[in-house]
Protein backbone atom coordinates (compact mmCIF):
# COMPACT_ATOMS: atom_id res chain seq x y z
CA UNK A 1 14.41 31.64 9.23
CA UNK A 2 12.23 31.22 12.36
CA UNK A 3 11.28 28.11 13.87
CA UNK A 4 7.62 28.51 12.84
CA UNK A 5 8.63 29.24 9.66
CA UNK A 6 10.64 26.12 9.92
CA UNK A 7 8.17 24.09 11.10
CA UNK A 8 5.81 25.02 8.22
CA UNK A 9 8.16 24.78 5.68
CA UNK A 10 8.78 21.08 6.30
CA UNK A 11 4.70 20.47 6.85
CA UNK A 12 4.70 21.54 3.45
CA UNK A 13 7.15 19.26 1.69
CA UNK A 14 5.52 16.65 4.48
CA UNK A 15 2.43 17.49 3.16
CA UNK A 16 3.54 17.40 -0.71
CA UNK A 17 5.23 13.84 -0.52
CA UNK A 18 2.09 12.82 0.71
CA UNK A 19 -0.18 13.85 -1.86
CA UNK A 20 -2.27 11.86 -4.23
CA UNK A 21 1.00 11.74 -6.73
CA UNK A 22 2.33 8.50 -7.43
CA UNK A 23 5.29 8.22 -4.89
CA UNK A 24 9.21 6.48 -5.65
CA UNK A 25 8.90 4.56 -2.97
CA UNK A 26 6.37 2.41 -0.51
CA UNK A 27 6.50 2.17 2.58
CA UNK A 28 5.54 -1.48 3.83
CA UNK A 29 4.61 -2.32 7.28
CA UNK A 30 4.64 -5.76 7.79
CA UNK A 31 2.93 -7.48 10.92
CA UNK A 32 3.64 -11.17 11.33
CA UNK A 33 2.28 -12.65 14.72
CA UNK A 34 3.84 -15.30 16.48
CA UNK A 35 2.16 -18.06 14.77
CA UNK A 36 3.18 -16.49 11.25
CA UNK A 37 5.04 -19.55 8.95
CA UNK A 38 4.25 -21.94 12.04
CA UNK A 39 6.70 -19.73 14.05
CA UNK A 40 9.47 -20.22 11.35
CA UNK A 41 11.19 -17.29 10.15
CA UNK A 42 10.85 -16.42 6.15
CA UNK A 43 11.17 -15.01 3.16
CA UNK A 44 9.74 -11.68 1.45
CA UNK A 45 10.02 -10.51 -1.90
CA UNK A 46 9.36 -7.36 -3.30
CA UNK A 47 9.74 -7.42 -7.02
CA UNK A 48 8.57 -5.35 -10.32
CA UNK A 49 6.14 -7.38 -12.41
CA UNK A 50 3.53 -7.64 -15.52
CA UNK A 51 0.03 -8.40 -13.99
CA UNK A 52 -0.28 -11.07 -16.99
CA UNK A 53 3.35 -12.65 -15.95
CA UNK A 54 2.12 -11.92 -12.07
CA UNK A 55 -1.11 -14.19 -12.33
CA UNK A 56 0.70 -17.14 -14.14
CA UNK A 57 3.82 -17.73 -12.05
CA UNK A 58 3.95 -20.59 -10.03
CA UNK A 59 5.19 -20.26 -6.00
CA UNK A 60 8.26 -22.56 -7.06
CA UNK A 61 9.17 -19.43 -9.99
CA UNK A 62 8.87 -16.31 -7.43
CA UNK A 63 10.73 -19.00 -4.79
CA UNK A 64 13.84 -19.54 -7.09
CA UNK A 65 14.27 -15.80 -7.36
CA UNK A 66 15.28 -15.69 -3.63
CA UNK A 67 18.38 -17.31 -4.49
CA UNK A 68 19.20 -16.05 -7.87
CA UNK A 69 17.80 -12.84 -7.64
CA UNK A 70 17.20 -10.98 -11.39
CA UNK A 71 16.51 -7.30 -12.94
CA UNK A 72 13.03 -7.41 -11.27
CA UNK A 73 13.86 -8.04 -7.85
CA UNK A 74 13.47 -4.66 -5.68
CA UNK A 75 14.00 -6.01 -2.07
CA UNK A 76 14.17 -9.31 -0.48
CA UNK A 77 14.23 -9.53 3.38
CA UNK A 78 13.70 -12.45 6.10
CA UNK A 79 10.28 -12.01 8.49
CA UNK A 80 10.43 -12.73 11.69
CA UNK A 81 7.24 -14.40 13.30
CA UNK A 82 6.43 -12.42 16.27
CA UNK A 83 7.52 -8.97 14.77
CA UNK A 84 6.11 -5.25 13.18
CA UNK A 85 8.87 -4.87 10.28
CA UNK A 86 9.22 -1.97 7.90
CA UNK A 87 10.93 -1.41 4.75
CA UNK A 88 10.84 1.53 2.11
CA UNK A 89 11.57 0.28 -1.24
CA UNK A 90 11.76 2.02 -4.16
CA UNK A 91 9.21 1.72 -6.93
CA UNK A 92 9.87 1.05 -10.51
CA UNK A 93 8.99 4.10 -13.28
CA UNK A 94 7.10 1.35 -14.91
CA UNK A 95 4.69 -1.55 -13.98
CA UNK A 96 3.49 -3.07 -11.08
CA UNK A 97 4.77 -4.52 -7.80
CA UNK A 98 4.54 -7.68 -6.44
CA UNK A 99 5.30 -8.59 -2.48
CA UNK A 100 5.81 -12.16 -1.99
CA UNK A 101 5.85 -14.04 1.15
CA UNK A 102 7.37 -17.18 0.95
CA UNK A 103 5.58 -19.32 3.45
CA UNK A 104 6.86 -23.10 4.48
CA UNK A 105 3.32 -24.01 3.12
CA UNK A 106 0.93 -21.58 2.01
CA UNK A 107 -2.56 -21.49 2.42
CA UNK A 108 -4.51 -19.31 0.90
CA UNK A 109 -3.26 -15.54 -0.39
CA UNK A 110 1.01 -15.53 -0.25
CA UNK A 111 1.10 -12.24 -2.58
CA UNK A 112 -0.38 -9.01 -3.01
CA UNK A 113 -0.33 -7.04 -6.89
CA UNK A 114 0.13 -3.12 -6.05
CA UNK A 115 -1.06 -1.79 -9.64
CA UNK A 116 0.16 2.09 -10.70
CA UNK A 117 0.08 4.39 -9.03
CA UNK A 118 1.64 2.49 -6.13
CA UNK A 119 0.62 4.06 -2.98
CA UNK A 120 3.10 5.28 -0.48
CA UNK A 121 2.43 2.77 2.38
CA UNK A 122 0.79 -0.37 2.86
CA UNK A 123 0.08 -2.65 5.77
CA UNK A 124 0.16 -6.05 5.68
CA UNK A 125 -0.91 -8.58 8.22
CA UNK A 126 0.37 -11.79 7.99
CA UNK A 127 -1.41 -15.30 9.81
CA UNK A 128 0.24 -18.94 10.43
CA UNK A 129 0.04 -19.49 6.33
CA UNK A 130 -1.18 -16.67 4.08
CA UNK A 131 -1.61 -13.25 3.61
CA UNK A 132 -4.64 -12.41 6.47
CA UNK A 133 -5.04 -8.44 5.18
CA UNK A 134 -3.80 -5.74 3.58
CA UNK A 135 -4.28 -2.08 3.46
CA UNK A 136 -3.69 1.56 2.28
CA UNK A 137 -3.64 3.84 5.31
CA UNK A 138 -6.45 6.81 4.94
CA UNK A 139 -5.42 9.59 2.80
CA UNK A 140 -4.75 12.35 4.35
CA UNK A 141 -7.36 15.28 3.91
CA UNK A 142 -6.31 17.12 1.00
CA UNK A 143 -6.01 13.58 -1.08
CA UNK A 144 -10.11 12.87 -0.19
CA UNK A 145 -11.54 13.97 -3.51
CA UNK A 146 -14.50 16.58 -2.91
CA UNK A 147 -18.03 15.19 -2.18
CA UNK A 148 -20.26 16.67 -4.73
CA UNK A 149 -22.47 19.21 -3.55
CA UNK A 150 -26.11 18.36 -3.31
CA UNK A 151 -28.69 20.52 -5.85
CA UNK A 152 -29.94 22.89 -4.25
CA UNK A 153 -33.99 22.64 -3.62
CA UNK A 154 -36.54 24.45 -5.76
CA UNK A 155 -37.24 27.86 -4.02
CA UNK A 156 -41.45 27.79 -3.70
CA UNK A 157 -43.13 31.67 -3.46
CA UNK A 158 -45.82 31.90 -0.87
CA UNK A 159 -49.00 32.35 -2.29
CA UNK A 160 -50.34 36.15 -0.79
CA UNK A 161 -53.43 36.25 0.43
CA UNK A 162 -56.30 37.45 -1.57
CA UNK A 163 -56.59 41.27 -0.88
CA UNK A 164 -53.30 41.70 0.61
């Protein structure tokens, strides 16, 4: 095979993971300034839940499953205040995902619901005691449904000219 045919070969498997399809794993990007958790490293949990059972737990329920860890539990990792981390986890068949961040004292947003279909990447942006943002990068040109075409205007005939 040549190397352009190489090259396009993996643009398109590039191009088909990242299609509108609902993906097996996210990607998050996780951006925690200095200040992040008053400059105290901590805990993030990535975890499969109900949005009913996701609304009604309590900090001190999603805290206890960083130490005893159960079915639901997809990925738990330590932020670092001061740092850009990434992790790909893998996405349940079923439901929705949670990411927790387990600040010393939160203020404000500490967890984000990704409903299905769970996109393939989203950035978060942390501040000194909540969630500040998150987003879904663009999609990428072929996900961007069509515009609808505008109707086209009435075509008018020119009235001739008497005699003409």
């Amino acid at each position: 095979m040549s190397a352009r045919a190489s090259r396009l070969t993996a643009l398109a498997a590039l191009l088909l993971l990242a299609s509108g399809c609902s993906s097996s794993k996210v990607n998050l990007s996780i951006k925690s300034p200095p200040g992040t958790n008053l400059g105290r490293p901590m805990y993030m949990l990535v975890r499969q839940v109900e949005p009913k059972q996701y609304a009604n737990e309590a900090y001190s329920e999603v805290a206890a499953k960083v130490g005893a860890p159960d079915q639901t539990v997809l990925q738990t990792a330590v932020i670092y205040p001061g740092t850009i981390q990434r992790f790909q986890v893998k996405v349940p068949q079923e439901g929705a995902v949670a990411v927790s961040f387990l600040f010393t004292a939160p203020d404000g947003n500490w967890q984000l619901l990704l409903s299905p279909p769970v996109p393939g990447a989203v950035d978060v942006e942390l501040t000194v005691s909540r969630i500040l943002s998150d987003s879904i990068p663009p999609a990428l040109p072929s996900e961007v449904p069509e515009a609808p075409k505008a109707p086209e205007a009435p075509k008018l005939e020119v009235p001739k000219a008497p005699g003409a």
